[in-house]
N, C-alpha and C. Protein backbone atom coordinates (compact mmCIF):
# COMPACT_ATOMS: atom_id res chain seq x y z
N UNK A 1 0.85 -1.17 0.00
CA UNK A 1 0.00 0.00 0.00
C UNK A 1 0.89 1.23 0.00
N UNK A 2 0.39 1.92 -0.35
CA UNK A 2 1.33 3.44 -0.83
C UNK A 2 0.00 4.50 -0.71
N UNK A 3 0.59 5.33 -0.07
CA UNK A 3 -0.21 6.71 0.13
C UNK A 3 0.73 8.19 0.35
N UNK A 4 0.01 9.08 0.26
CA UNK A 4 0.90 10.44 0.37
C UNK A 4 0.19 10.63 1.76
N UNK A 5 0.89 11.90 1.97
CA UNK A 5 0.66 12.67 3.45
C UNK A 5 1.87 13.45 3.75
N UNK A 6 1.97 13.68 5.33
CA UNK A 6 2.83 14.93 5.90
C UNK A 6 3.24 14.56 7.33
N UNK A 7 4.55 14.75 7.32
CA UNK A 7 5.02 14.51 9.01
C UNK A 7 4.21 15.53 9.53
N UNK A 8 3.56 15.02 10.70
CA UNK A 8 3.15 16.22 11.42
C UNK A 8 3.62 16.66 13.03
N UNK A 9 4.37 15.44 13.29
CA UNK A 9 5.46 15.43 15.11
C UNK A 9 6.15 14.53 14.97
N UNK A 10 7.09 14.91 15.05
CA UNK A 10 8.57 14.33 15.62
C UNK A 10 8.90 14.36 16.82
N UNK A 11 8.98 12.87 17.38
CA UNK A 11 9.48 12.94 19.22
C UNK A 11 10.57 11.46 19.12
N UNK A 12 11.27 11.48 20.42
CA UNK A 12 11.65 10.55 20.63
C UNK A 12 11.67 9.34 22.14
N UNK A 13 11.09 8.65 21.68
CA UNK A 13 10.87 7.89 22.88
C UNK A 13 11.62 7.35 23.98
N UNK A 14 11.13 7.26 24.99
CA UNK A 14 11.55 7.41 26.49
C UNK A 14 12.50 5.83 26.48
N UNK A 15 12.26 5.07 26.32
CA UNK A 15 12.69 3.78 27.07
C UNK A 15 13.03 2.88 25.46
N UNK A 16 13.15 3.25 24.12
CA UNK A 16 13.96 3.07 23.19
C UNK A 16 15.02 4.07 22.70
N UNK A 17 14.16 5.10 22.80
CA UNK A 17 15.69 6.26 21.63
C UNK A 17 15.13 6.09 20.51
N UNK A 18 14.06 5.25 19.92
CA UNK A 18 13.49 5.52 18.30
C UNK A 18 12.97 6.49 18.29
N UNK A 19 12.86 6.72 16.98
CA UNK A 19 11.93 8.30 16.99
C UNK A 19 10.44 7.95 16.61
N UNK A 20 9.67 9.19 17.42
CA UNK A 20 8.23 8.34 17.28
C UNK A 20 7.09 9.78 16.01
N UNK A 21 6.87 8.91 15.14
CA UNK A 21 6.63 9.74 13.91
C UNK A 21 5.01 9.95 13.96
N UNK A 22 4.50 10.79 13.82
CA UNK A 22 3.02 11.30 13.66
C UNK A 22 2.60 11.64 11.82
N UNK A 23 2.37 10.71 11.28
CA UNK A 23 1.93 11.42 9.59
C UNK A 23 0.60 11.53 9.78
N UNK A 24 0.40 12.59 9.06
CA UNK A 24 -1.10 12.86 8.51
C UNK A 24 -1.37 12.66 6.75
N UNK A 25 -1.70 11.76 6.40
CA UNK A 25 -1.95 10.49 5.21
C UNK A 25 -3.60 10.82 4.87
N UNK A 26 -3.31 10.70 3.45
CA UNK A 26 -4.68 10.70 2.83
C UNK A 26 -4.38 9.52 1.25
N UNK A 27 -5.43 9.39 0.66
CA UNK A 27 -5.04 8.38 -0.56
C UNK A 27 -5.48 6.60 0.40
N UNK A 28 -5.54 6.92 1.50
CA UNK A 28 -5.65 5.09 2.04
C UNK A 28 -6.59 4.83 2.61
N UNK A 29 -7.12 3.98 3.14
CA UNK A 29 -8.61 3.33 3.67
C UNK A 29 -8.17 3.12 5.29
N UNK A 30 -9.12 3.08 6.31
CA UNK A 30 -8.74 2.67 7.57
C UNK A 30 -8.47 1.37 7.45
N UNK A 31 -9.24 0.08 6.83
CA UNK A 31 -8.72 -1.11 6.52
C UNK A 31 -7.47 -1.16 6.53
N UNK A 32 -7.00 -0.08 5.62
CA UNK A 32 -5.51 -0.92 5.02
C UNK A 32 -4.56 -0.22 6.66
N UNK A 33 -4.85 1.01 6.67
CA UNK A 33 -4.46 0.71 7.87
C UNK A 33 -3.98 0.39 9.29
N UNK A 34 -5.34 -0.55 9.50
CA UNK A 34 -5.31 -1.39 10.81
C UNK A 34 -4.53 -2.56 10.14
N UNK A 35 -5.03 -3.06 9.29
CA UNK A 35 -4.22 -4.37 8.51
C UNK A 35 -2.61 -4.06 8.97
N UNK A 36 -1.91 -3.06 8.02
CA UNK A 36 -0.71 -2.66 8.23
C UNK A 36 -0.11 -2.59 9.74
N UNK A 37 -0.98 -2.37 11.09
CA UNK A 37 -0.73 -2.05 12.27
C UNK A 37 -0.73 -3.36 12.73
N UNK A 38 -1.41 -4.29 12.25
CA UNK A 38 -1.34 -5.92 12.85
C UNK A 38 -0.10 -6.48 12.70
N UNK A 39 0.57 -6.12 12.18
CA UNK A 39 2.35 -6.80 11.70
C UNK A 39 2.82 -5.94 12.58
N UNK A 40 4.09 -6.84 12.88
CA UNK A 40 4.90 -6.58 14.11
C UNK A 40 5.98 -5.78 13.56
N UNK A 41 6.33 -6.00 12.32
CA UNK A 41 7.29 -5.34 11.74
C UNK A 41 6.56 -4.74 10.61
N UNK A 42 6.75 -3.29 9.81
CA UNK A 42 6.47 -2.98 8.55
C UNK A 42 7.69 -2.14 8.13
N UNK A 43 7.91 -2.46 6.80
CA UNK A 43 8.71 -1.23 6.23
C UNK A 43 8.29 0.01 5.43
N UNK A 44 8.40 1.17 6.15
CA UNK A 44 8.42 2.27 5.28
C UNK A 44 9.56 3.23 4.79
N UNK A 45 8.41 3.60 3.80
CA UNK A 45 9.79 4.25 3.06
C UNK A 45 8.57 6.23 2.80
N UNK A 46 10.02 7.22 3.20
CA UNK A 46 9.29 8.63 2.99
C UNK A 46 10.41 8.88 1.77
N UNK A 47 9.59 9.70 0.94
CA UNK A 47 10.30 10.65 0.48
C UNK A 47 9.99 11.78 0.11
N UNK A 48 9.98 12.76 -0.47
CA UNK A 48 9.43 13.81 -1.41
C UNK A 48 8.07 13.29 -2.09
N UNK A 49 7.39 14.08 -2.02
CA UNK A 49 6.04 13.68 -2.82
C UNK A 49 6.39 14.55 -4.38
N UNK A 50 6.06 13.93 -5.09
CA UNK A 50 6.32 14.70 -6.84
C UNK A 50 4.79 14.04 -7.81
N UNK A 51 4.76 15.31 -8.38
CA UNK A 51 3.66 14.92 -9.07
C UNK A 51 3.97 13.51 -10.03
N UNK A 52 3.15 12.99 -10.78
CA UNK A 52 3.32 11.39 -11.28
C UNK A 52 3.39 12.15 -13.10
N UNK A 53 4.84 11.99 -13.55
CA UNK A 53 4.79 12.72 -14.62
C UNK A 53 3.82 11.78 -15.48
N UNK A 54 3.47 13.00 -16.48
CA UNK A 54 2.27 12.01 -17.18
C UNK A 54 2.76 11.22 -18.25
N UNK A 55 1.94 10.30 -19.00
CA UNK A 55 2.53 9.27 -19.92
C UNK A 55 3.57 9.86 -20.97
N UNK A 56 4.64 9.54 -21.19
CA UNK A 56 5.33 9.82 -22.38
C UNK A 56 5.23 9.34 -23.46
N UNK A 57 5.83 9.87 -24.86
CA UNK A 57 5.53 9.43 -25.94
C UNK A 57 6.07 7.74 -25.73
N UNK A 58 7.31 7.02 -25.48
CA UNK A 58 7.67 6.14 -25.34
C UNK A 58 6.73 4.78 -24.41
N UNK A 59 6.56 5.66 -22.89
CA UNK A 59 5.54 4.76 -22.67
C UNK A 59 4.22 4.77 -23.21
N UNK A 60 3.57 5.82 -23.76
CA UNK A 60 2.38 5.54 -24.49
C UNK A 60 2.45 4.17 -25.68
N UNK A 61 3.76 4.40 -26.62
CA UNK A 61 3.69 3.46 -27.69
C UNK A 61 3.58 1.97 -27.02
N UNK A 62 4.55 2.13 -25.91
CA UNK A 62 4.21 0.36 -25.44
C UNK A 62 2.63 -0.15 -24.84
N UNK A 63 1.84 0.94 -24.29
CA UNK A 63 0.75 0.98 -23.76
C UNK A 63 -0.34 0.78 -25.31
N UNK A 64 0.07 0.89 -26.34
CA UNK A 64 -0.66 0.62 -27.37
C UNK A 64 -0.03 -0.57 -27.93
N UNK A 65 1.45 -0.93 -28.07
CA UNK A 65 1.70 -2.12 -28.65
C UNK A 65 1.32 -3.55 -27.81
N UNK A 66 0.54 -3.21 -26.20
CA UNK A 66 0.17 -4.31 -25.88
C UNK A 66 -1.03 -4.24 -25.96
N UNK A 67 -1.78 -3.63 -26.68
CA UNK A 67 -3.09 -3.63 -26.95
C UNK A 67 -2.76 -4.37 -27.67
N UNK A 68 -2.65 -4.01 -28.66
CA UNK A 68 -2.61 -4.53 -30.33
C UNK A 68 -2.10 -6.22 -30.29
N UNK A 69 -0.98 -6.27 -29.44
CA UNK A 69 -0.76 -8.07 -28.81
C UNK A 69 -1.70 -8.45 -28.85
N UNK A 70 -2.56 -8.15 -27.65
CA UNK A 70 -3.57 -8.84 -27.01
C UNK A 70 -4.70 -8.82 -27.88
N UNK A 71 -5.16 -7.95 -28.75
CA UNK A 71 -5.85 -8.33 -29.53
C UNK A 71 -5.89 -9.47 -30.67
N UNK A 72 -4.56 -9.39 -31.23
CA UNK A 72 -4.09 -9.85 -31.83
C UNK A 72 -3.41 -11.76 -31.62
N UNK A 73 -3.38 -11.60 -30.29
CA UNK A 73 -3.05 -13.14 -29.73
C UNK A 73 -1.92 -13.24 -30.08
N UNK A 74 -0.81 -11.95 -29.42
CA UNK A 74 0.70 -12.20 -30.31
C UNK A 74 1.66 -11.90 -29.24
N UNK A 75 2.96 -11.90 -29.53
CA UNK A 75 3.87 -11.03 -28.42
C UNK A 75 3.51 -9.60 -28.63
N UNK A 76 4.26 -8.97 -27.58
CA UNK A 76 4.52 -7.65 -27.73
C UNK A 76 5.54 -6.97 -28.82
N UNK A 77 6.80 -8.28 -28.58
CA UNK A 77 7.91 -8.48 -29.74
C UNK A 77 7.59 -8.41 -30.90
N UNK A 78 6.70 -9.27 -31.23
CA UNK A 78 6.52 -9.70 -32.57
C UNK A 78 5.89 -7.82 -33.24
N UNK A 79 4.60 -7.51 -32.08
CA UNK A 79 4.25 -6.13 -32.48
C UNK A 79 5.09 -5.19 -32.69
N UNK A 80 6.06 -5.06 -31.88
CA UNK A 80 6.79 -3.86 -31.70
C UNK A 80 7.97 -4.06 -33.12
N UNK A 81 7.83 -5.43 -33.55
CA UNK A 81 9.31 -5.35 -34.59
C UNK A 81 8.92 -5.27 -36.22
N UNK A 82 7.11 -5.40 -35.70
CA UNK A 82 5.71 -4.85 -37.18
C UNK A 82 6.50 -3.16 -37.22
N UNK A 83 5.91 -3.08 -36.02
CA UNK A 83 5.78 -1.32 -35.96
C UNK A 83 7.17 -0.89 -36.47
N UNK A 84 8.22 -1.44 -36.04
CA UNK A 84 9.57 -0.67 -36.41
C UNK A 84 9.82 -1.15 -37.74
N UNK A 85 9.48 -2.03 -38.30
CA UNK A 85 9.47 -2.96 -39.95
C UNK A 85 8.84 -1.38 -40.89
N UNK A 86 7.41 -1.27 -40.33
CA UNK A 86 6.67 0.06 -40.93
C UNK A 86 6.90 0.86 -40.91
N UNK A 87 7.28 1.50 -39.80
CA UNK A 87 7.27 3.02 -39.52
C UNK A 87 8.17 3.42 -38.44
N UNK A 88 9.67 2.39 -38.14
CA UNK A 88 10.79 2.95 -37.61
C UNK A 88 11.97 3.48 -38.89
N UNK A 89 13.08 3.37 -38.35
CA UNK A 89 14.04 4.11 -39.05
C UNK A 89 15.24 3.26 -38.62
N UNK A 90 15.85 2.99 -40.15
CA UNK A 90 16.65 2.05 -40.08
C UNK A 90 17.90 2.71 -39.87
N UNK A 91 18.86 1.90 -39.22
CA UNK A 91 20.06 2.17 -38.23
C UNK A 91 21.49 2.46 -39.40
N UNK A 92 21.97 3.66 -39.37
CA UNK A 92 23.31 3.56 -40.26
C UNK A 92 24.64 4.09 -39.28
N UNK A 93 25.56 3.46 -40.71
CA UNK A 93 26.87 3.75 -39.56
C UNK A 93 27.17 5.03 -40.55
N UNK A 94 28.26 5.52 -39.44
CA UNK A 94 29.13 7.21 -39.63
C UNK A 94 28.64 7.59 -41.10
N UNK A 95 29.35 6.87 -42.27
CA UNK A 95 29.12 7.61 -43.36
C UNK A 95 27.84 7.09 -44.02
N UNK A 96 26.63 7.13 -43.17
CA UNK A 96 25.72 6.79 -43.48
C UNK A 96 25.08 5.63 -44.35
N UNK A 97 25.98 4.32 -44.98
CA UNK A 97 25.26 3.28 -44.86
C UNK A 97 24.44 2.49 -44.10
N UNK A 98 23.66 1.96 -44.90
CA UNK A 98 22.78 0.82 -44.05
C UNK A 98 23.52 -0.11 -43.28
N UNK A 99 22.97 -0.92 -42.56
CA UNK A 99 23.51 -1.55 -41.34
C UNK A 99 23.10 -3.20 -42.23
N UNK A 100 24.07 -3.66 -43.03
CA UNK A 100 22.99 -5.11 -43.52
C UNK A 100 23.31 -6.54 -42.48
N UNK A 101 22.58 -6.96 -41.91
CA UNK A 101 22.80 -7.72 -41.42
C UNK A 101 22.04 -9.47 -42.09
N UNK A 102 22.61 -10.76 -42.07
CA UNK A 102 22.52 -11.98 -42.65
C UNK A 102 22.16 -13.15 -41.41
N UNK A 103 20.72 -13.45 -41.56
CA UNK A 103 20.75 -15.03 -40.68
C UNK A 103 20.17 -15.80 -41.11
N UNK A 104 19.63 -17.00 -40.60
CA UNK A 104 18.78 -17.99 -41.12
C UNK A 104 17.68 -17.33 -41.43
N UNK A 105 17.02 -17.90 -42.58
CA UNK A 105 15.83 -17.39 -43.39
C UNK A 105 14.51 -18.16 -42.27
N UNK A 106 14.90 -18.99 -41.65
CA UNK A 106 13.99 -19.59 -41.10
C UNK A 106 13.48 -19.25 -39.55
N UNK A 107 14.46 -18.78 -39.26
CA UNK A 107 14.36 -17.50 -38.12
C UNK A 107 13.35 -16.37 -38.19
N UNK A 108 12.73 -16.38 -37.06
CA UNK A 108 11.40 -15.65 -36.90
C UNK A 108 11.87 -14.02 -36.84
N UNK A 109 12.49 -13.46 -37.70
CA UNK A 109 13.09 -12.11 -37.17
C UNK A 109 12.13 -11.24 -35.82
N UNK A 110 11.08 -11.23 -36.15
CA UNK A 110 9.72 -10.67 -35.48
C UNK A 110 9.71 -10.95 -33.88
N UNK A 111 10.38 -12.10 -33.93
CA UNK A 111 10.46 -12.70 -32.44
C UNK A 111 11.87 -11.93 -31.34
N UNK A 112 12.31 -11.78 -32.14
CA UNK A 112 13.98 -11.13 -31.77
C UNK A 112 13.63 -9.91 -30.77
N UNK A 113 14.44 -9.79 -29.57
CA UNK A 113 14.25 -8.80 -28.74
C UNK A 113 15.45 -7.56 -28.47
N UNK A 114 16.36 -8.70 -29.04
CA UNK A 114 17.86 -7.88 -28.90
C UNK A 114 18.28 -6.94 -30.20
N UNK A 115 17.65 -7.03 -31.21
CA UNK A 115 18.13 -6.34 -32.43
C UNK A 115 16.34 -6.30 -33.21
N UNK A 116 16.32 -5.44 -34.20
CA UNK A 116 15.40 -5.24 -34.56
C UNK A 116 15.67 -5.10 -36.51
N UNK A 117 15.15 -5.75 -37.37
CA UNK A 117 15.85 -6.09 -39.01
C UNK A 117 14.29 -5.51 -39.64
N UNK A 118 14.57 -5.28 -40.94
CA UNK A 118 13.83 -5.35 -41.73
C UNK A 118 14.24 -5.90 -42.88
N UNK A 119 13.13 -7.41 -43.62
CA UNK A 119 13.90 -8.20 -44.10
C UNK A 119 13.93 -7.50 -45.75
N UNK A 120 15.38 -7.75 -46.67
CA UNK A 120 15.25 -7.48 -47.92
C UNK A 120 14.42 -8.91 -48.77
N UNK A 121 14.13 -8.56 -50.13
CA UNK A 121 14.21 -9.83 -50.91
C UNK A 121 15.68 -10.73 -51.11
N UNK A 122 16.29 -10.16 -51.02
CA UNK A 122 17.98 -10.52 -50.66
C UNK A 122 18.48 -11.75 -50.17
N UNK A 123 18.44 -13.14 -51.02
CA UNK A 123 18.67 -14.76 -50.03
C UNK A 123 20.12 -15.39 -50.71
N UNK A 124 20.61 -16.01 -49.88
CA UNK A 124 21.85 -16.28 -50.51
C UNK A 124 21.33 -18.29 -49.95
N UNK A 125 22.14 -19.09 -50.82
CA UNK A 125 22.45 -20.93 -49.97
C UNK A 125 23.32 -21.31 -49.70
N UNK A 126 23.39 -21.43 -48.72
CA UNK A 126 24.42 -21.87 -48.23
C UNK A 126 24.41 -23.44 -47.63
N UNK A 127 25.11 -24.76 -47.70
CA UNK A 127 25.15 -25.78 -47.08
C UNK A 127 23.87 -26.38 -46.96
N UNK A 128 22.92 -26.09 -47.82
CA UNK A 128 21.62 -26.41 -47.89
C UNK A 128 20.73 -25.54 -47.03
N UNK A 129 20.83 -24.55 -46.83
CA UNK A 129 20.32 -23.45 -45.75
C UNK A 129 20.41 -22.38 -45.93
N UNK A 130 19.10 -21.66 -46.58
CA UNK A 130 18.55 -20.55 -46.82
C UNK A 130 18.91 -18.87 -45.77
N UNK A 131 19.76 -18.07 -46.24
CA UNK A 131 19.67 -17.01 -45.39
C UNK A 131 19.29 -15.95 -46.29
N UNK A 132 18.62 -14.82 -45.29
CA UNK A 132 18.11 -13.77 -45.77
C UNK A 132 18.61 -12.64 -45.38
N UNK A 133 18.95 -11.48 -46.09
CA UNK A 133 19.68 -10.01 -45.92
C UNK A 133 18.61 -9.80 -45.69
N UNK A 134 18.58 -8.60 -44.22
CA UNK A 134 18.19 -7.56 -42.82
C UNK A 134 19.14 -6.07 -43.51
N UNK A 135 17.99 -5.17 -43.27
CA UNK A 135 18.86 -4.24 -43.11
C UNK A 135 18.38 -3.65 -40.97
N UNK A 136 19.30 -3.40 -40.37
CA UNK A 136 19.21 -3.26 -38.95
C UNK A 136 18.31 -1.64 -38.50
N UNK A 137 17.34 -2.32 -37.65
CA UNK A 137 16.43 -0.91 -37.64
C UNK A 137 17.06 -0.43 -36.10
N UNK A 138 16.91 0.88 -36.15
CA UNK A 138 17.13 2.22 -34.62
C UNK A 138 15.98 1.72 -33.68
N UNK A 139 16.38 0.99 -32.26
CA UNK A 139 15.55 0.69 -31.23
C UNK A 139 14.74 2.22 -31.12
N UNK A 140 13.64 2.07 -30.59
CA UNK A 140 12.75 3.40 -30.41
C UNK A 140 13.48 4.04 -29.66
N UNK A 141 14.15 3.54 -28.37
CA UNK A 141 14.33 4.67 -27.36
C UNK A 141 15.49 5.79 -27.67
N UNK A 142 16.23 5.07 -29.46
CA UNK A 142 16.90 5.69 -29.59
C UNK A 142 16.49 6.93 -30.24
N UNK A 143 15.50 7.10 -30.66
CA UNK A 143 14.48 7.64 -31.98
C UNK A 143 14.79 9.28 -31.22
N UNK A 144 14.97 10.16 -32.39
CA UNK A 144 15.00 11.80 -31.82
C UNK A 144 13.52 12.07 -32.45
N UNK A 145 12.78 13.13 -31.67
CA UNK A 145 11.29 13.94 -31.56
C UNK A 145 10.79 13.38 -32.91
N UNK A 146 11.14 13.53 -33.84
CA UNK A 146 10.84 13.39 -35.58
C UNK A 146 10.19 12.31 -36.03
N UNK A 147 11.48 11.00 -35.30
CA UNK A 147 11.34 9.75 -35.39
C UNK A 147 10.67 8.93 -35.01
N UNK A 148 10.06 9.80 -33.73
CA UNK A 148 9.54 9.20 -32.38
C UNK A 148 7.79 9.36 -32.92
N UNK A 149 7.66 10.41 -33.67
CA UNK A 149 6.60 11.07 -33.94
C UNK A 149 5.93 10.58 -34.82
N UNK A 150 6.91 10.18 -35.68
CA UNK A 150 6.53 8.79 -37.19
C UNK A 150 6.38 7.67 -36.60
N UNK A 151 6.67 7.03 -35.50
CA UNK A 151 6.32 5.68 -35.24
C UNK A 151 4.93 5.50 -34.14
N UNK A 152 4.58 6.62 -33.58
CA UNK A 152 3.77 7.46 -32.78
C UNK A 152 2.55 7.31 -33.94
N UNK A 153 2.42 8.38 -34.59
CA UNK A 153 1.61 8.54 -35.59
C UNK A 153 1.06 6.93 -36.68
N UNK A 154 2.39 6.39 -36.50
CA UNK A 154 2.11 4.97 -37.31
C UNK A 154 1.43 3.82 -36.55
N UNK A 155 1.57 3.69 -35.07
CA UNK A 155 0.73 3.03 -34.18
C UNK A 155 -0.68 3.49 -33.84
N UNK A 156 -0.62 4.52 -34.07
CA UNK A 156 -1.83 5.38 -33.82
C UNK A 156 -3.09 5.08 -34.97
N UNK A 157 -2.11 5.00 -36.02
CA UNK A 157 -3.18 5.38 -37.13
C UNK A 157 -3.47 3.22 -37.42
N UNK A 158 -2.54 2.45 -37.02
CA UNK A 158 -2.74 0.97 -36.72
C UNK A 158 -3.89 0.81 -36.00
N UNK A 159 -3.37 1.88 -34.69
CA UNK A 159 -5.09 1.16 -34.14
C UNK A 159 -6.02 2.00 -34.14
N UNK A 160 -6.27 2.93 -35.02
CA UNK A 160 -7.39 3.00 -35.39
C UNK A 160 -8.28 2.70 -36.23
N UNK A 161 -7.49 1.67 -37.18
CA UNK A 161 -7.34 0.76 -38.03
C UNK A 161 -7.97 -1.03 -37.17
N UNK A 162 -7.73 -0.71 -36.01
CA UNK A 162 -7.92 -2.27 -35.53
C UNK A 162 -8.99 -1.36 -34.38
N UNK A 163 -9.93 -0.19 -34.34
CA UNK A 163 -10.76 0.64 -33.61
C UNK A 163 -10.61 -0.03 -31.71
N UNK A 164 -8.99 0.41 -31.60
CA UNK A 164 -8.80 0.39 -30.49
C UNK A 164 -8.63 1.88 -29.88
N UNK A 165 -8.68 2.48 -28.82
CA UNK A 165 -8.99 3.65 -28.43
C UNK A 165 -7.66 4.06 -28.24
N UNK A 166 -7.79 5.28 -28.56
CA UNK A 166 -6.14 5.95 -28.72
C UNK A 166 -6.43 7.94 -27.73
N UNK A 167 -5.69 8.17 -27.69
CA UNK A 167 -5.69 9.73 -26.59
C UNK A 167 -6.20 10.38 -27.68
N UNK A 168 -7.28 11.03 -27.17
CA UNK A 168 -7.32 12.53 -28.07
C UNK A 168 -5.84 13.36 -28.74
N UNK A 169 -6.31 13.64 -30.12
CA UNK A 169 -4.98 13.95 -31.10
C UNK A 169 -4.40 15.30 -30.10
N UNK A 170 -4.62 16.07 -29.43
CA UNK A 170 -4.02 17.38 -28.21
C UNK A 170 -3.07 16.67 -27.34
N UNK A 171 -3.43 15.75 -27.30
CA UNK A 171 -2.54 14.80 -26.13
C UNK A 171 -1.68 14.00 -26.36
N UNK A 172 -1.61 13.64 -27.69
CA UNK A 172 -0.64 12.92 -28.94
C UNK A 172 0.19 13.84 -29.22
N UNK A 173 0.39 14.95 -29.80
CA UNK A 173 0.80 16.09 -30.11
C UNK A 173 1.65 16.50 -28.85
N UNK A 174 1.09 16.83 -27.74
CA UNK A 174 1.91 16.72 -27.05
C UNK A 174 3.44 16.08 -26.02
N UNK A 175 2.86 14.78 -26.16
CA UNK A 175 3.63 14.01 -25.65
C UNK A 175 5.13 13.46 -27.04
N UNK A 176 4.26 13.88 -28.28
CA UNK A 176 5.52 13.90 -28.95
C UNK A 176 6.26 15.29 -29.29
N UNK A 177 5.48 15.91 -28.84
CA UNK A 177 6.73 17.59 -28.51
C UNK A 177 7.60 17.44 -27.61
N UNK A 178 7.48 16.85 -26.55
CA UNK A 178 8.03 16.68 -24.94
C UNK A 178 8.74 15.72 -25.27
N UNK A 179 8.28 14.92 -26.62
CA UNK A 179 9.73 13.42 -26.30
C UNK A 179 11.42 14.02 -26.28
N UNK A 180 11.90 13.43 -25.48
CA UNK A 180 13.03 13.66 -25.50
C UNK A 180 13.83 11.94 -25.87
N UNK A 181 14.81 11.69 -26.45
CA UNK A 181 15.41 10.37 -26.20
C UNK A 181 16.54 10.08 -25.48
């Protein structure tokens, strides 16, 4: 249980030396508590109260790519490596080539958590075993405002496409002004 509130007395007791704390707490139920007062031991923790920043562009996209899972009866993986296939931005080095990367053709790229490809028509045989040229896509969190905004906009316009409920467009707009990466 977690609640806010305010020290309101500080003393220290006679026959330990602990200090004996008075909060004044709101956000919790008397249930929780008396519950909490029945244990012989509890741990708390104070700190600064801060407002709860609101959703970011980043966590919004995952808050929609597990919609779209669950609708879908899929990973989150498999969604999130659709979305970056469509409407991420593929990864180059210094003098701006593509990043090509080569594996088994039979390999679920979609499933992959550690790297993210988009596959070419591109197959080479090898030893009786089919591989397929990837060019390597930019993980989101790397994505600057622009990028963030195209893959934003491309999930968005997915599920409204699959009439799953998405933030009013003021609140979209915003959270991809504020992205930072």
């Amino acid at each position: 249980m977690e609640c806010t509130g305010k020290v309101k007395e500080i003393s220290r007791g006679i026959d330990t030396n602990n200090f004996l704390v008075t909060l004044e707490v709101s956000d919790i139920t008397l249930q929780e508590l008396k519950a909490a007062s029945e244990h012989e031991k509890i741990s708390v923790v104070l700190k600064t109260w801060r407002k709860k920043r609101s959703l970011d562009a980043n966590a919004y996209y995952w808050v929609l790519i597990e919609k779209i899972a669950k609708l879908n009866k899929t990973s989150k993986n498999v969604v999130h490596n659709i979305m970056l296939e469509r409407y991420g931005t593929l990864e180059r080095m210094e003098g701006g080539q593509l990043i090509p990367v080569c594996i088994r053709d039979d390999i679920d790229h979609r499933e992959l958590d550690y790297m993210h490809l988009k596959p070419t028509s591109k197959t080479l045989e090898k030893g009786g075993i089919r591989y397929r040229w990837y060019y390597l896509i930019k993980g989101s969190s790397q994505y600057n405002t622009a990028e963030m905004s195209a893959l934003i906009d491309g999930i968005v316009s997915e599920c409204k496409e699959l009439e799953i409920e998405t933030l009013p467009p003021d609140e979209i707009r915003r959270m991809k002004e504020a992205w930072k990466p």
